[in-house]
C-alpha atoms as a PDB file:
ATOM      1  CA  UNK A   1      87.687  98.182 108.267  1.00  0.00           C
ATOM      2  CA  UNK A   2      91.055  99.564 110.151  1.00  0.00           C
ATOM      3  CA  UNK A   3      92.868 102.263 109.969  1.00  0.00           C
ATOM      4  CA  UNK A   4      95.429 100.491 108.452  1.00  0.00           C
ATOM      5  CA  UNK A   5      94.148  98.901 106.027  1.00  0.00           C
ATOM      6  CA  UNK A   6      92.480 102.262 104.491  1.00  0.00           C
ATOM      7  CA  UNK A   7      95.650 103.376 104.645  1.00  0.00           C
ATOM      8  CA  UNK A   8      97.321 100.520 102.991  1.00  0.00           C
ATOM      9  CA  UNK A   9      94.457 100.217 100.372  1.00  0.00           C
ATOM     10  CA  UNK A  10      94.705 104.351  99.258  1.00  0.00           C
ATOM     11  CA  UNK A  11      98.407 104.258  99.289  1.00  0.00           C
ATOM     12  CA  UNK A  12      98.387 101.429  96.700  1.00  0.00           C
ATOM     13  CA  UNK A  13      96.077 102.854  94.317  1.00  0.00           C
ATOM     14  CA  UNK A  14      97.671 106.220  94.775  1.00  0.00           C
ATOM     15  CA  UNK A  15     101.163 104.832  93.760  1.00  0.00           C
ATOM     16  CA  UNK A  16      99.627 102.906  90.845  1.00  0.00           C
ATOM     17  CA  UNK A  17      97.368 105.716  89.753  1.00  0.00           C
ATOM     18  CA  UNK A  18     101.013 107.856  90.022  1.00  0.00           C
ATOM     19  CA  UNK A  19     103.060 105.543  88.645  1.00  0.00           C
ATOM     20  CA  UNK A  20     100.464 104.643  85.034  1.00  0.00           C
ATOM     21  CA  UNK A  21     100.558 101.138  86.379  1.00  0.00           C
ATOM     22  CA  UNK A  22      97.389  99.113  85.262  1.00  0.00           C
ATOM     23  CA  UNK A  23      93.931  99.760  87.490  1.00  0.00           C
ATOM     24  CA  UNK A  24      90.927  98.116  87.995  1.00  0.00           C
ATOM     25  CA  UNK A  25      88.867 101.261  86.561  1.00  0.00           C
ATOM     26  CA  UNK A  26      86.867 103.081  89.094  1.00  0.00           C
ATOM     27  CA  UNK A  27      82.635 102.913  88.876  1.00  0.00           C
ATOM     28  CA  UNK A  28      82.415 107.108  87.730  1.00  0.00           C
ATOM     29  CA  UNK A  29      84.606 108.980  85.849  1.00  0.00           C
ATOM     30  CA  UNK A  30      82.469 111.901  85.546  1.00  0.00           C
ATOM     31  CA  UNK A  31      79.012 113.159  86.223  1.00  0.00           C
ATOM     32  CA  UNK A  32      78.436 111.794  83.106  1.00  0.00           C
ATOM     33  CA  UNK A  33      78.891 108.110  83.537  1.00  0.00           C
ATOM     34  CA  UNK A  34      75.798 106.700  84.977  1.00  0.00           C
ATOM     35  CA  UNK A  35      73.767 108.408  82.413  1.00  0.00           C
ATOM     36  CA  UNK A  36      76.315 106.690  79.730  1.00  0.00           C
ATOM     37  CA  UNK A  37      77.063 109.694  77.852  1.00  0.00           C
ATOM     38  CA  UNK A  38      81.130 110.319  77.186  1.00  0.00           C
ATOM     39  CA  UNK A  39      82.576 113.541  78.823  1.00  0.00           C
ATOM     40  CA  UNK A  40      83.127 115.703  76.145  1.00  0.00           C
ATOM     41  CA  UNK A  41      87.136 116.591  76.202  1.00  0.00           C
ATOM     42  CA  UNK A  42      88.078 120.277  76.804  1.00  0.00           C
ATOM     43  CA  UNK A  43      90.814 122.017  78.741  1.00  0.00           C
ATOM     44  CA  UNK A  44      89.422 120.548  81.759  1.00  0.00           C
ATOM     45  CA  UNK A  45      90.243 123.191  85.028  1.00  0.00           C
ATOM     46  CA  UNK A  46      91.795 121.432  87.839  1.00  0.00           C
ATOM     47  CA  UNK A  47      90.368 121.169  91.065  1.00  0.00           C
ATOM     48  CA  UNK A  48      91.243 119.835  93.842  1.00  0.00           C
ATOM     49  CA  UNK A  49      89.254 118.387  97.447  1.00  0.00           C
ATOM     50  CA  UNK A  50      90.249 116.849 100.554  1.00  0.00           C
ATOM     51  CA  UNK A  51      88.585 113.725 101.926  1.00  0.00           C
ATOM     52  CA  UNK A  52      88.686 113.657 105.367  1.00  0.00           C
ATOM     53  CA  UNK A  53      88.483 110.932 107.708  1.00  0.00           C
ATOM     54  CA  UNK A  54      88.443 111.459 110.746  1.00  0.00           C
ATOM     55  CA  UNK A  55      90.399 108.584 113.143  1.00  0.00           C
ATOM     56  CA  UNK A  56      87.745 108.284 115.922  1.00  0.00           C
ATOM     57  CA  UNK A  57      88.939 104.824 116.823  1.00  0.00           C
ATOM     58  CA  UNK A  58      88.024 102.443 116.740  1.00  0.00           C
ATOM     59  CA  UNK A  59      85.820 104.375 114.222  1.00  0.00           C
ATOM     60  CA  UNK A  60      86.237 105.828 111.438  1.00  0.00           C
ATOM     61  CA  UNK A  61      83.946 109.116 110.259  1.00  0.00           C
ATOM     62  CA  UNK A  62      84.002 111.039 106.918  1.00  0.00           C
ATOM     63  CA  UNK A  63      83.908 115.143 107.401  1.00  0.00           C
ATOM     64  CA  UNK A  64      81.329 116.783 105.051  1.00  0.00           C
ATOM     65  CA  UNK A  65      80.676 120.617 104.631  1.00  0.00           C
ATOM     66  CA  UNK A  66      77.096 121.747 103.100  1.00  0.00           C
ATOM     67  CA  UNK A  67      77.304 124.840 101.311  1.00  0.00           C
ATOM     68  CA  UNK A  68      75.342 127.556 101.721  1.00  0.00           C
ATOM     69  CA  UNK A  69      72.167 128.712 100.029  1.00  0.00           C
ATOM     70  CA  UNK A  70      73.243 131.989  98.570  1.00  0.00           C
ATOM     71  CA  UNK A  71      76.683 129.874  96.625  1.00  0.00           C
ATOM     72  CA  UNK A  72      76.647 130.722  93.015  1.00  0.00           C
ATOM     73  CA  UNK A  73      77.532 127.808  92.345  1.00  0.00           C
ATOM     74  CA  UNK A  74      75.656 123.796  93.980  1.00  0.00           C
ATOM     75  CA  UNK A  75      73.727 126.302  96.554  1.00  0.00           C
ATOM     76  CA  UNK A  76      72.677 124.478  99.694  1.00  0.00           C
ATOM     77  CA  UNK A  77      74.468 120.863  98.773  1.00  0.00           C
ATOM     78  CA  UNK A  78      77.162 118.416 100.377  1.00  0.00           C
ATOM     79  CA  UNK A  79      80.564 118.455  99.679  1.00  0.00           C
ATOM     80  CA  UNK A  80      84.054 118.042 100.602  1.00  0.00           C
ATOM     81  CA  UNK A  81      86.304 121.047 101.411  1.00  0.00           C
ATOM     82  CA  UNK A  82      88.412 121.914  98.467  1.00  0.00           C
ATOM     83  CA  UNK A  83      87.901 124.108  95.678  1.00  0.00           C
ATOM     84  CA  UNK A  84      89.886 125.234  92.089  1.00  0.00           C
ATOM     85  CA  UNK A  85      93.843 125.137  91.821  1.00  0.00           C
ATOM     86  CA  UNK A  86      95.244 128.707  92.437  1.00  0.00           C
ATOM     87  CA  UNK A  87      98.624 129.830  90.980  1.00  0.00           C
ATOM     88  CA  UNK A  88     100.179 129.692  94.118  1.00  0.00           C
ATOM     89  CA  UNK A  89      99.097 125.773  94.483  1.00  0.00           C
ATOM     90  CA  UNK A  90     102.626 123.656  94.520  1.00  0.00           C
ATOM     91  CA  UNK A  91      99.901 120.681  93.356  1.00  0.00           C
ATOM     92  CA  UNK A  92      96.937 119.294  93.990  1.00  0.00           C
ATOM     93  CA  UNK A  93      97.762 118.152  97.667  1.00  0.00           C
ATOM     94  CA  UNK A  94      98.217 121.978  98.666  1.00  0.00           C
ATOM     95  CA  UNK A  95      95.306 123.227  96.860  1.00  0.00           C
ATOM     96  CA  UNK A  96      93.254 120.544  98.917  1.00  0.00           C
ATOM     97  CA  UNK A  97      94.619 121.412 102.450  1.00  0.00           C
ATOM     98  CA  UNK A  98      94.850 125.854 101.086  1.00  0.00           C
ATOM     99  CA  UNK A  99      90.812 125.297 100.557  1.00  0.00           C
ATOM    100  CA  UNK A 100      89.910 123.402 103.644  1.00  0.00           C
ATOM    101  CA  UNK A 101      91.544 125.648 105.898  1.00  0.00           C
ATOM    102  CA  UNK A 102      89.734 128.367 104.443  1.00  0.00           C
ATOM    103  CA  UNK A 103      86.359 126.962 104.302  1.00  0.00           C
ATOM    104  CA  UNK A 104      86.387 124.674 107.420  1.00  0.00           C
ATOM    105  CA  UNK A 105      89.712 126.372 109.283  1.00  0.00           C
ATOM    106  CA  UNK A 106      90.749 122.234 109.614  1.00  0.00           C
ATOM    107  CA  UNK A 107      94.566 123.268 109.969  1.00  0.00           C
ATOM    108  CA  UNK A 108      96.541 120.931 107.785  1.00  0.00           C
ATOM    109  CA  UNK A 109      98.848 119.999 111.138  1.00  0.00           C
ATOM    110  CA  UNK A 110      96.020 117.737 111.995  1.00  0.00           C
ATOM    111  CA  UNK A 111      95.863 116.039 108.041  1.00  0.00           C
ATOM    112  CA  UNK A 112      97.946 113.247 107.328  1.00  0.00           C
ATOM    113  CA  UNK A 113      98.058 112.521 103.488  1.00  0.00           C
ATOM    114  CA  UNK A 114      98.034 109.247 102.284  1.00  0.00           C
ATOM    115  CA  UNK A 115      97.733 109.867  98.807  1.00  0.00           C
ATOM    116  CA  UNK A 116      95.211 110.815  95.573  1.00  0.00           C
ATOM    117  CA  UNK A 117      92.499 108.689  94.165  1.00  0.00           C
ATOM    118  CA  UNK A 118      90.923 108.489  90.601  1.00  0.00           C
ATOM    119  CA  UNK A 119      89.973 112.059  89.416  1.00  0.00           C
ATOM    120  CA  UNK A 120      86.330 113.506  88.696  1.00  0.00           C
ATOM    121  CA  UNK A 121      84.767 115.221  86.200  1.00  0.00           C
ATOM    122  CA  UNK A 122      82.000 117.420  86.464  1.00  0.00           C
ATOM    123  CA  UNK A 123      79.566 118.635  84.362  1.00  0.00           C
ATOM    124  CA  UNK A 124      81.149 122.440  84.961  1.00  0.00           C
ATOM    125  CA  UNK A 125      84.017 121.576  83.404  1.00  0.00           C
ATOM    126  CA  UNK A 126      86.131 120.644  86.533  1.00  0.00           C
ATOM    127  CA  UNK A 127      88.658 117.749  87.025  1.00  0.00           C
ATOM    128  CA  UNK A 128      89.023 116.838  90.281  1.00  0.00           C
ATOM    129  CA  UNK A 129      91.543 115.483  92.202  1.00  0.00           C
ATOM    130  CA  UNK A 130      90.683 113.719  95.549  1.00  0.00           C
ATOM    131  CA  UNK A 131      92.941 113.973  98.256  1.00  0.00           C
ATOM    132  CA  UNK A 132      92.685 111.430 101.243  1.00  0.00           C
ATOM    133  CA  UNK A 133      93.389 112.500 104.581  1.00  0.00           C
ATOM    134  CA  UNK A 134      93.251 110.870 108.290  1.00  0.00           C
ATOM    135  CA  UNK A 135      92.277 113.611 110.627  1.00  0.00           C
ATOM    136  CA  UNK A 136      93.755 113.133 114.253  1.00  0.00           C
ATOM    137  CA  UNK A 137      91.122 114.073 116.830  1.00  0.00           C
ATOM    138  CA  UNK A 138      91.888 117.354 118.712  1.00  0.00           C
ATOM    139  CA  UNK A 139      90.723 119.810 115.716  1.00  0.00           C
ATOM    140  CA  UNK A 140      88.796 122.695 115.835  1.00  0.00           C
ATOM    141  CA  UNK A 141      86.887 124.072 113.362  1.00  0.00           C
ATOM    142  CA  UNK A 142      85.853 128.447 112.197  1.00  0.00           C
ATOM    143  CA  UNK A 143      83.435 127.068 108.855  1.00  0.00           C
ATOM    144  CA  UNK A 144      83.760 130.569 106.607  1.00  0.00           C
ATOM    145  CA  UNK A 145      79.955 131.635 106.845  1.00  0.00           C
ATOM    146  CA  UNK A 146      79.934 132.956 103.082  1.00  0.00           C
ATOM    147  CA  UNK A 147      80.948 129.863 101.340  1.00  0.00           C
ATOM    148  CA  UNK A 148      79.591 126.913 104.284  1.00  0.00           C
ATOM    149  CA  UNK A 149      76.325 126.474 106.794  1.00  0.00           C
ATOM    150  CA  UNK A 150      77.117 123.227 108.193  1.00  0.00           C
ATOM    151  CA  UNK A 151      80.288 120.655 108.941  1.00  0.00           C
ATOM    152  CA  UNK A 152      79.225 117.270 109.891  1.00  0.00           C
ATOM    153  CA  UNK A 153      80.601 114.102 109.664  1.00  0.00           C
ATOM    154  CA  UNK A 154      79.351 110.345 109.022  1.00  0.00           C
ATOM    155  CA  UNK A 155      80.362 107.235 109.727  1.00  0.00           C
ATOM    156  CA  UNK A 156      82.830 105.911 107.128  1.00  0.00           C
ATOM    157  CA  UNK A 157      80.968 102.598 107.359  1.00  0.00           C
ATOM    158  CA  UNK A 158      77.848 104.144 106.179  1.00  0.00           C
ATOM    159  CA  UNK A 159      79.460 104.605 102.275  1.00  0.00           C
ATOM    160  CA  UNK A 160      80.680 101.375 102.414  1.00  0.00           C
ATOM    161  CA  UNK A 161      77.442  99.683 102.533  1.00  0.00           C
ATOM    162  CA  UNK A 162      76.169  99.272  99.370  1.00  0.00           C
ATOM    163  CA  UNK A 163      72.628  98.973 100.794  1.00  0.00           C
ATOM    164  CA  UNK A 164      73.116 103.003 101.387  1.00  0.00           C
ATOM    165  CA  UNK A 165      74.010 103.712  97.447  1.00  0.00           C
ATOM    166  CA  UNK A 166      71.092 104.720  95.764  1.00  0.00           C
ATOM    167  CA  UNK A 167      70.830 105.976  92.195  1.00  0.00           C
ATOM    168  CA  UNK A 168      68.667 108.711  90.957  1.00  0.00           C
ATOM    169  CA  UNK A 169      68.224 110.695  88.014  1.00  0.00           C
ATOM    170  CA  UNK A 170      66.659 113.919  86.719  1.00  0.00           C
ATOM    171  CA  UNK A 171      66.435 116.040  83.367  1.00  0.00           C
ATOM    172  CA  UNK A 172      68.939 118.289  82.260  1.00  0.00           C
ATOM    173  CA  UNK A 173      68.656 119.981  78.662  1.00  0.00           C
ATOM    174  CA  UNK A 174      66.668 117.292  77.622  1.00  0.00           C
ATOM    175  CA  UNK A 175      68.340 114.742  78.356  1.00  0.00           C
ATOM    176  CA  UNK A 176      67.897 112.505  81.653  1.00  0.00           C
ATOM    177  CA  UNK A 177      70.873 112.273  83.859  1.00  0.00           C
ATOM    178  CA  UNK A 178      71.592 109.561  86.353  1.00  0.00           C
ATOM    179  CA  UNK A 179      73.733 110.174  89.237  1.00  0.00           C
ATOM    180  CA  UNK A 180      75.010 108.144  92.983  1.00  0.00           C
ATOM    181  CA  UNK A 181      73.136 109.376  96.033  1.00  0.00           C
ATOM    182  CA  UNK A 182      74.105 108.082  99.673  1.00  0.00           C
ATOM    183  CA  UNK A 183      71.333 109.343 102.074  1.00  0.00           C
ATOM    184  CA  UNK A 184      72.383 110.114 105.761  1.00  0.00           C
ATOM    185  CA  UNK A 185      69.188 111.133 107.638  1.00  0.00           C
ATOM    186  CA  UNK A 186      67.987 114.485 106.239  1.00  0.00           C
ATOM    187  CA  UNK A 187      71.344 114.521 104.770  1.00  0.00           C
ATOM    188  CA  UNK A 188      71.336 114.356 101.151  1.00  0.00           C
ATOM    189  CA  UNK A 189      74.537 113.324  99.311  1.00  0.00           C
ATOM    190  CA  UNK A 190      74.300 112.733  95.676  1.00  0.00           C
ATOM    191  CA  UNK A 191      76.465 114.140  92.629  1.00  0.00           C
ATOM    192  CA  UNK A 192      79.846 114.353  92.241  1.00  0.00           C
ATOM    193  CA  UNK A 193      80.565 113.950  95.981  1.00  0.00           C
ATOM    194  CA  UNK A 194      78.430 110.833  95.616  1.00  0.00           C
ATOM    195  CA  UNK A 195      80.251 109.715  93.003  1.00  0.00           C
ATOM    196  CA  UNK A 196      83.494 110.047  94.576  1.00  0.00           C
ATOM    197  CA  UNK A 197      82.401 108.359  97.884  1.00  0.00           C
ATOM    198  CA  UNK A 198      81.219 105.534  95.162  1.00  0.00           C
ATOM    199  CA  UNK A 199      85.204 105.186  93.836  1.00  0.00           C
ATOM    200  CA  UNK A 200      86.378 105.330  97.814  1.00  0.00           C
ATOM    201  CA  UNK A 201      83.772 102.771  98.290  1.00  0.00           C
ATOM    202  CA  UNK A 202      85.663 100.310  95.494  1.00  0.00           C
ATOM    203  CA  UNK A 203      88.797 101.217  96.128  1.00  0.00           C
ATOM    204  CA  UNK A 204      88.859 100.135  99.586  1.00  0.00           C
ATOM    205  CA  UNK A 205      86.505  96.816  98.866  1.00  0.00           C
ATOM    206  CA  UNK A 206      87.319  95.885  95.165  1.00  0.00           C
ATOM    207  CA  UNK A 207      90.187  97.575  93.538  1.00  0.00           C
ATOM    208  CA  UNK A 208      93.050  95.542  92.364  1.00  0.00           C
END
């Protein structure tokens, strides 16, 4: 798949998402939506996360950060820069690019926007926004040491083969939960940055 066409294929859904036009719903909604239990509504706190892919044409490569093992919060797992709206934040689009410069130091000059994708829920009462990005080559990165061990990236075309989306499960109060994982080597991607790769993954081969 092109640049282009990612582009063309996120800036659609973006505009229809933006615009309340009918969607082909997205696979996940929510942490929740494997296991087929409804997310219970609350005031859900806004969040915000960039996805990054990086042009390294004529491929394509998704930047990951893996948190470190001391986080209070999803010690030791995968996920993309971003983090909770601030009162600062004009919208989710600067809350995205505020967080991953201060995780990854991935200045925002090197981000081009093309637009937000269905939202997330997560089982900590988060609803996140995913912001998609094309990253020009020529970036360096400063990773804050407190919040991230490791930034990596993978090819895009990895996610997009189904053959790589595996589902597993595991019990929570009780009850089992099933969630996306996407293996990459020792890499272990599952949750809700799993899930989100999962409604990338139909948006760019399914959505109408």
């Amino acid at each position: 798949m092109t640049i282009d066409e990612i582009v063309r294929r996120v800036r659609q859904r973006s505009a229809r998402l933006a615009s309340g036009l009918p969607v082909d719903p997205a696979p996940l909604g929510s942490d929740l939506s494997l296991s087929g239990i409804a997310a219970v509504p609350q005031s859900w706190r806004p969040a915000s996360v960039l996805v990054p892919l990086v042009n390294r044409a004529p491929d394509i490569t998704v930047l990951l950060t893996q948190r470190t093992d001391d986080m209070p919060s999803h010690a030791g797992q995968i996920a993309f820069p971003g983090g909770r709206r601030q009162a600062g934040d004009a919208d989710a689009v600067a809350t995205a690019l505020r967080e991953t410069e201060e995780e990854v130091g991935l200045s925002r000059q090197f981000v081009d926007v093309i637009g937000a994708i269905d939202s997330y829920r997560t089982g900590t009462g988060y609803e996140i926004t995913p912001i998609v990005g094309v990253v020009s080559p020529g970036f360096t990165l400063h990773a804050d040491p407190r919040e991230v061990a490791d930034v990596f990236e993978v090819p895009l075309e990895h996610f997009l083969d189904e053959v790589n989306h595996k589902i597993g499960s595991r019990m929570h109060n009780g009850h089992e939960r099933r969630y996306y994982a996407m293996p990459y080597g020792e890499r272990y991607i599952w949750g809700a940055t799993a899930g989100m790769l999962k409604n990338l993954h139909f948006i760019l081969t399914r959505a109408g």
